[in-house]
N, C-alpha and C. Protein backbone atom coordinates (compact mmCIF):
# COMPACT_ATOMS: atom_id res chain seq x y z
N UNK A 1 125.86 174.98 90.01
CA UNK A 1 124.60 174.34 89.64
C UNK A 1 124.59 173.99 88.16
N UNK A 2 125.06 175.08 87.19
CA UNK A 2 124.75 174.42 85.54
C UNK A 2 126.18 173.40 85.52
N UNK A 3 127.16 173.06 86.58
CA UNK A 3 128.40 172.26 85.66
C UNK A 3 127.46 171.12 86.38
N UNK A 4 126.88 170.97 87.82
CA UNK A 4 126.11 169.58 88.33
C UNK A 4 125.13 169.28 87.01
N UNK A 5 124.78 170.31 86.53
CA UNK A 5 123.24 169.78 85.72
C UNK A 5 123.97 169.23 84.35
N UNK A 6 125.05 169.43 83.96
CA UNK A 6 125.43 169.64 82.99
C UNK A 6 125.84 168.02 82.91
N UNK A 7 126.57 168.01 83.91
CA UNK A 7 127.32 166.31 84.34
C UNK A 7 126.18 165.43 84.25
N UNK A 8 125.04 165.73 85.04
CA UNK A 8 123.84 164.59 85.32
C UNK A 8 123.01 164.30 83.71
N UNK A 9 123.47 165.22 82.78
CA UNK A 9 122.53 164.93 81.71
C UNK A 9 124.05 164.66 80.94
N UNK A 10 124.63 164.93 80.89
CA UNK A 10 125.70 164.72 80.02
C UNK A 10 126.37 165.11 78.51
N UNK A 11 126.00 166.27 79.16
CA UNK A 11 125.80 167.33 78.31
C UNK A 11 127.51 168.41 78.74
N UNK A 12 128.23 168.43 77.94
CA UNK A 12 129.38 169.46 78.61
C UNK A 12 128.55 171.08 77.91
N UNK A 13 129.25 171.86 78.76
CA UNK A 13 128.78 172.71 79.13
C UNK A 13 129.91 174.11 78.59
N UNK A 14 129.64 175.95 78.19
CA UNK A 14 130.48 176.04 78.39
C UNK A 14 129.71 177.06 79.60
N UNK A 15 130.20 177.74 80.87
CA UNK A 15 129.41 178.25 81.65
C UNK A 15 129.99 179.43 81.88
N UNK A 16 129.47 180.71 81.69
CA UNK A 16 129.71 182.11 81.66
C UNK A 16 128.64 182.81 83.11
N UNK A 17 129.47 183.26 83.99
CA UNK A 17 128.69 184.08 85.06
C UNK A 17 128.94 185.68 84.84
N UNK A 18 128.01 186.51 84.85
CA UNK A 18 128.63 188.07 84.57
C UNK A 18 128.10 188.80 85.87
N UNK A 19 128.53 190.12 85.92
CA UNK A 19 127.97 190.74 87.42
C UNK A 19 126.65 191.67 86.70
N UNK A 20 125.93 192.49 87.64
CA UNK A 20 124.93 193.27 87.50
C UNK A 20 125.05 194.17 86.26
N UNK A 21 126.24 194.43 85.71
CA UNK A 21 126.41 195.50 85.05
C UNK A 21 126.65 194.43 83.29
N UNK A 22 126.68 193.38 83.07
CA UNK A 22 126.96 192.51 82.03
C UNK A 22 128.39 191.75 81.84
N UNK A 23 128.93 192.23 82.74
CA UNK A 23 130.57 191.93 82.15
C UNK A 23 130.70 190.91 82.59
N UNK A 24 131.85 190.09 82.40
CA UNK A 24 132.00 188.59 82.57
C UNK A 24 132.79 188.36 83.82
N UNK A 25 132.40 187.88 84.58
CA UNK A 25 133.34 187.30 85.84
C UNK A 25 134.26 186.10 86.05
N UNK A 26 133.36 185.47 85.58
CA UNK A 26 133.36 184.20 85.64
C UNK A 26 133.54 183.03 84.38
N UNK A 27 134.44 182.26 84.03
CA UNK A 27 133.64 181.34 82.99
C UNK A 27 134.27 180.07 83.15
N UNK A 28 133.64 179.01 82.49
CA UNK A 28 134.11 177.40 82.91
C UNK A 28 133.74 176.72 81.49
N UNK A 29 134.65 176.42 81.17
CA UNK A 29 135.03 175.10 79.98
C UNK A 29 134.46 173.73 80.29
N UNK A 30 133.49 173.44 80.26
CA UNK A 30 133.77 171.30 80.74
C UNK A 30 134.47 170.83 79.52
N UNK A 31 135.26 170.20 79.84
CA UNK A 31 136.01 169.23 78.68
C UNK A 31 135.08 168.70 77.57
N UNK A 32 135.20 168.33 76.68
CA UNK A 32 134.63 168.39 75.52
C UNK A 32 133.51 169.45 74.72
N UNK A 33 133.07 170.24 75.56
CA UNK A 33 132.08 171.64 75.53
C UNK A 33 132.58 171.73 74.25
N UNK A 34 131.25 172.15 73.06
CA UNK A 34 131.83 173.03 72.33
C UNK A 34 132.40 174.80 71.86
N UNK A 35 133.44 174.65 70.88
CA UNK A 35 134.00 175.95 71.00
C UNK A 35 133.23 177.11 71.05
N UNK A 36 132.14 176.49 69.76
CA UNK A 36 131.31 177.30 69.37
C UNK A 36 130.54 178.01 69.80
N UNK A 37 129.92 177.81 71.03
CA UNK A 37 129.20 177.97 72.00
C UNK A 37 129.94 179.19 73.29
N UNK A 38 130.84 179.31 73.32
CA UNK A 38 131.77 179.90 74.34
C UNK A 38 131.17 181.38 74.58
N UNK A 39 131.37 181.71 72.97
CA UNK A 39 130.65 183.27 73.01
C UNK A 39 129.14 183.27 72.93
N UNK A 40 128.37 182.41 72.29
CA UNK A 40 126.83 182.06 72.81
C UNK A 40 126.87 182.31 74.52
N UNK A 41 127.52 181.44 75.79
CA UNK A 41 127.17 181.44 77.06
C UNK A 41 127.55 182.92 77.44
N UNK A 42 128.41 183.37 76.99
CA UNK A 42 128.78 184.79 77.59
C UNK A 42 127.62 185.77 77.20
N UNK A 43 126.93 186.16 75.76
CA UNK A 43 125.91 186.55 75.08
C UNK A 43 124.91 186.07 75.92
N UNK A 44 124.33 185.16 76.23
CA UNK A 44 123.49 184.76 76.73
C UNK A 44 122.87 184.94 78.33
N UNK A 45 124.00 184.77 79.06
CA UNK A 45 124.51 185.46 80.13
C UNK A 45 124.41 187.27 79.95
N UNK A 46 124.62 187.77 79.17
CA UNK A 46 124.39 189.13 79.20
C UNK A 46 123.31 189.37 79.14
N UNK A 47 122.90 188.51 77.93
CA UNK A 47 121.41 189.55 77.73
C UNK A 47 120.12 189.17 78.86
N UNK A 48 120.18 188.28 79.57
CA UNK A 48 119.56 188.29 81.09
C UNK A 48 119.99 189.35 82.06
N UNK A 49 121.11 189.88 82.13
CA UNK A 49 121.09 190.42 82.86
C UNK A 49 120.94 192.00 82.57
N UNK A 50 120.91 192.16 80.99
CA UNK A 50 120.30 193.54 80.67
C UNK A 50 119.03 194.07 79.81
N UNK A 51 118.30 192.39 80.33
CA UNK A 51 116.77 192.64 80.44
C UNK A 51 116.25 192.10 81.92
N UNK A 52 117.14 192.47 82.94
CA UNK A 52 116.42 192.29 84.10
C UNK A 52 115.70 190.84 84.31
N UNK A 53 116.89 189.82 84.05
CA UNK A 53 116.52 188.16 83.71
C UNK A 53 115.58 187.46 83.29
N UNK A 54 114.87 188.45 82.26
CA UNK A 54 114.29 187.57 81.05
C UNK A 54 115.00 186.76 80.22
N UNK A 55 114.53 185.62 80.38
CA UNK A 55 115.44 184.33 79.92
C UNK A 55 115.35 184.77 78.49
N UNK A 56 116.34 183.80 77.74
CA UNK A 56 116.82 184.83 76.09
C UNK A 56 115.32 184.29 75.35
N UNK A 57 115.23 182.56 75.59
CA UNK A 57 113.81 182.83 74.55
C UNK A 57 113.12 183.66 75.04
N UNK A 58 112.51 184.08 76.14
CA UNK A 58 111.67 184.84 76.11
C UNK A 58 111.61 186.13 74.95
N UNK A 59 112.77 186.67 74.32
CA UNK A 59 112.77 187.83 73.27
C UNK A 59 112.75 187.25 72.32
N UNK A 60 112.62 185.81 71.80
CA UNK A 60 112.61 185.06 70.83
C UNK A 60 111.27 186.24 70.01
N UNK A 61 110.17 185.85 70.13
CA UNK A 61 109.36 186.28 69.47
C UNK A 61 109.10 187.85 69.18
N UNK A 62 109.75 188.51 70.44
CA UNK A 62 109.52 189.80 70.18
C UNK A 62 110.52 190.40 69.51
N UNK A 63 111.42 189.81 69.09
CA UNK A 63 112.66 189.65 68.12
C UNK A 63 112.50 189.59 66.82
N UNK A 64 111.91 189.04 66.00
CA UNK A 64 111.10 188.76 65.22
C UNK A 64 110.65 190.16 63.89
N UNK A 65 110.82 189.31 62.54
CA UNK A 65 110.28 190.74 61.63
C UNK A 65 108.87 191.28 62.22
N UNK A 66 108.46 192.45 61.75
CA UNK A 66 107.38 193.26 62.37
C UNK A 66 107.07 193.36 63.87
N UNK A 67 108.09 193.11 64.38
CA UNK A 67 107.80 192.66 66.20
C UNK A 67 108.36 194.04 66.62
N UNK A 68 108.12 194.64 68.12
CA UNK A 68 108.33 195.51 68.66
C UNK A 68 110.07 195.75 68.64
N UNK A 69 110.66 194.96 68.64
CA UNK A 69 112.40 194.46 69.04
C UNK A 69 112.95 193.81 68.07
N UNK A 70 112.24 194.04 66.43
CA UNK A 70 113.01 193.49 66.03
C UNK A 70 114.14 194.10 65.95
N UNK A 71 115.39 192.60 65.38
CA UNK A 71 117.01 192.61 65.00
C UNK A 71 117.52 193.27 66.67
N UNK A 72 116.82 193.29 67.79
CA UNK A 72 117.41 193.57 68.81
C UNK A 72 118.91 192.81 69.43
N UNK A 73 119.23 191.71 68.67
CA UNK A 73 120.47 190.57 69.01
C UNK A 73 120.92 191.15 68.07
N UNK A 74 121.08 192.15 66.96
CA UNK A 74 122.36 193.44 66.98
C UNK A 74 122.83 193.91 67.33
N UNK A 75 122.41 194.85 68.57
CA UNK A 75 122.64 195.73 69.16
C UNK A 75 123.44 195.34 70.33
N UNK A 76 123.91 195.98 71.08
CA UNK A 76 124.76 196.01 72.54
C UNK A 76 125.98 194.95 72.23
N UNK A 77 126.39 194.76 71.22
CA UNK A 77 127.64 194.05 71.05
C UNK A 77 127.00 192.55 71.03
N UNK A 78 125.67 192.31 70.24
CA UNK A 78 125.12 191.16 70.10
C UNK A 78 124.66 190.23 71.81
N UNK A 79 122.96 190.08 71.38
CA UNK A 79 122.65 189.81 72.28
C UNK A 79 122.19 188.48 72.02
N UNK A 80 121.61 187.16 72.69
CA UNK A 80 121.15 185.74 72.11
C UNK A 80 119.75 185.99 72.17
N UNK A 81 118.87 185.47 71.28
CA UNK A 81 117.41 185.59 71.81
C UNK A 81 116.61 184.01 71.28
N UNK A 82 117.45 183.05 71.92
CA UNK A 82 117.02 181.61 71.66
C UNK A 82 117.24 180.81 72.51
N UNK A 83 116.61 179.77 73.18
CA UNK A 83 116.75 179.26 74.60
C UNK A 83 117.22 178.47 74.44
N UNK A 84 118.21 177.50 75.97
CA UNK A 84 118.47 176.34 76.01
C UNK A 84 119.96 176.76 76.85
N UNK A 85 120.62 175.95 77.05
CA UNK A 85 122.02 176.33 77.83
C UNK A 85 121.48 176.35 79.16
């Protein structure tokens, strides 16, 4: 589904699937994807699945100085807390 969505907007992609526990299973390059991004989809991919798939903005704000969580995308071997992908 994200390499179809990825094609229809035209957008390359890089696409990281992990299992229940965070680890990586899965991952897919589209040709021109950037590099940069590689460890963003894997990060990103984690930290849904070890907040019980709260999408990453969603911790955007609670991330935040004086926020309950802040600097929480330190911790656990760096987590993303900014949407899009």
């Amino acid at each position: 589904a994200a390499v179809k969505n990825a094609t229809a907007i035209g957008v390359p992609q890089n696409v990281a699937v992990v299992d229940p526990s965070g680890l990586l299973v899965a991952f897919l390059r589209m040709d021109n994807a950037y590099i940069g991004s590689i460890d963003i989809s894997q990060k990103k991919a984690r930290t849904a699945v070890v907040f019980n798939g709260l999408p990453s903005a969603g911790l955007y704000n609670a991330s935040q100085p004086g926020a309950p969580l802040y600097a929480i995308e330190q911790t656990n071997d760096g987590l993303v807390v900014f949407g899009g992908g």
